[in-house]
Protein backbone atom coordinates (compact mmCIF):
# COMPACT_ATOMS: atom_id res chain seq x y z
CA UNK A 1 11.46 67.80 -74.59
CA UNK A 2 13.12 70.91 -76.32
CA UNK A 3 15.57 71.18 -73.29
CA UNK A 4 16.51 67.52 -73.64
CA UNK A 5 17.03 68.39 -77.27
CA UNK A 6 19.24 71.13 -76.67
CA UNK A 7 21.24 68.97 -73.73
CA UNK A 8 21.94 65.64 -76.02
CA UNK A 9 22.19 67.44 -79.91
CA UNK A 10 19.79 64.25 -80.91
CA UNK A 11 16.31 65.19 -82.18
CA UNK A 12 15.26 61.53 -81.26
CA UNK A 13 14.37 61.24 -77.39
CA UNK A 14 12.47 57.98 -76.37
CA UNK A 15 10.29 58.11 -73.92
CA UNK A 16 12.32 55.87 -71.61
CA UNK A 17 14.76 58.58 -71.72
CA UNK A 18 12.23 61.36 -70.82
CA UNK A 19 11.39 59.53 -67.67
CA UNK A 20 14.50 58.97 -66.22
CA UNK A 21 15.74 62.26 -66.59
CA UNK A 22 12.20 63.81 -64.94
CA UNK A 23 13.39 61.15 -62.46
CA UNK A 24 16.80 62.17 -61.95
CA UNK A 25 15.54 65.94 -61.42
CA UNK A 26 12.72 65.16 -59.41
CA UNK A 27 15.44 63.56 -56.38
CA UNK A 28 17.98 66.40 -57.00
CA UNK A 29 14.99 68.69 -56.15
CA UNK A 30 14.18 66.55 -53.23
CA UNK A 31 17.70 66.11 -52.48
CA UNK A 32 17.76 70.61 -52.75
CA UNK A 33 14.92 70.86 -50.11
CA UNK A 34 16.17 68.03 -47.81
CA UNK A 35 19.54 70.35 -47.46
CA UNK A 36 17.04 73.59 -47.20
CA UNK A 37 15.21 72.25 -44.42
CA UNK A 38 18.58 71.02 -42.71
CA UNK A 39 19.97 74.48 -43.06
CA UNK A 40 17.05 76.06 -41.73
CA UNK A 41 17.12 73.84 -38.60
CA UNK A 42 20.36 74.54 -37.81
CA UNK A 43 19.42 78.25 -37.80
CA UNK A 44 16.45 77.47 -35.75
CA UNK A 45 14.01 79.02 -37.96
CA UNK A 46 10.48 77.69 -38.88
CA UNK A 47 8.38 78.54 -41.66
CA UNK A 48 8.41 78.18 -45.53
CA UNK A 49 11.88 77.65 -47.28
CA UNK A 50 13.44 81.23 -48.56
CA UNK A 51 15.51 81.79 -51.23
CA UNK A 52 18.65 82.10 -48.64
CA UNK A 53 17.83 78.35 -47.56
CA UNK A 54 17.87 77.01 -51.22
CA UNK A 55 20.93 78.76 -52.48
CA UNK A 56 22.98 77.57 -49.01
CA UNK A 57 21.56 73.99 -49.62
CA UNK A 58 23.26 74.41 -53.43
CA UNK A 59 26.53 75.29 -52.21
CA UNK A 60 26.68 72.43 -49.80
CA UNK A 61 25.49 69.88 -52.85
CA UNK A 62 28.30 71.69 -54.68
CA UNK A 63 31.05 71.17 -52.23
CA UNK A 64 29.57 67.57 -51.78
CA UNK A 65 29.87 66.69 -55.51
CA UNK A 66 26.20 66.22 -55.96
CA UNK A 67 25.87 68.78 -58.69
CA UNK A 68 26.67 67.73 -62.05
CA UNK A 69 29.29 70.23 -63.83
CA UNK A 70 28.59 72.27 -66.89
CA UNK A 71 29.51 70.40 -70.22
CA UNK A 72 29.15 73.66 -72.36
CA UNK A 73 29.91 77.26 -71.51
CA UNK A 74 27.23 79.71 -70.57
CA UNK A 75 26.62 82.32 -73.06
CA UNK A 76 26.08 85.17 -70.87
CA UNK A 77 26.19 85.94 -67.40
């Protein structure tokens, strides 16, 4: 809830709300280790996803357009 909060400015979220976004990131995740497992069959390995796997599977979302872009700057990097 606080994240939402931080995200929209409003302190009034509806529940409605709170479910489709848990929605929306529960496919990008799926979407994440879809592209993880793709990668990792195309480099013939087996085994549990590593970190290597998920961060290739982000860039190709990111060249794809599948990641939303930031609204507001980061703070600190």
């Amino acid at each position: 809830m606080q994240l939402l909060v931080s995200i929209t400015g409003s302190q009034k979220i509806s529940l409605p709300m709170t479910i489709v976004v848990c929605g929306i990131a529960k496919m990008f995740v799926g979407e994440l280790v879809e592209t993880a497992r793709m990668v990792m069959a195309e480099r013939k390995e087996s085994g549990p996803i590593r970190p290597c796997h998920i961060r290739e599977a982000y860039r190709r979302l990111k060249l794809e357009g599948k990641v939303p872009r930031r609204s507001v700057q980061r703070l600190f990097r």
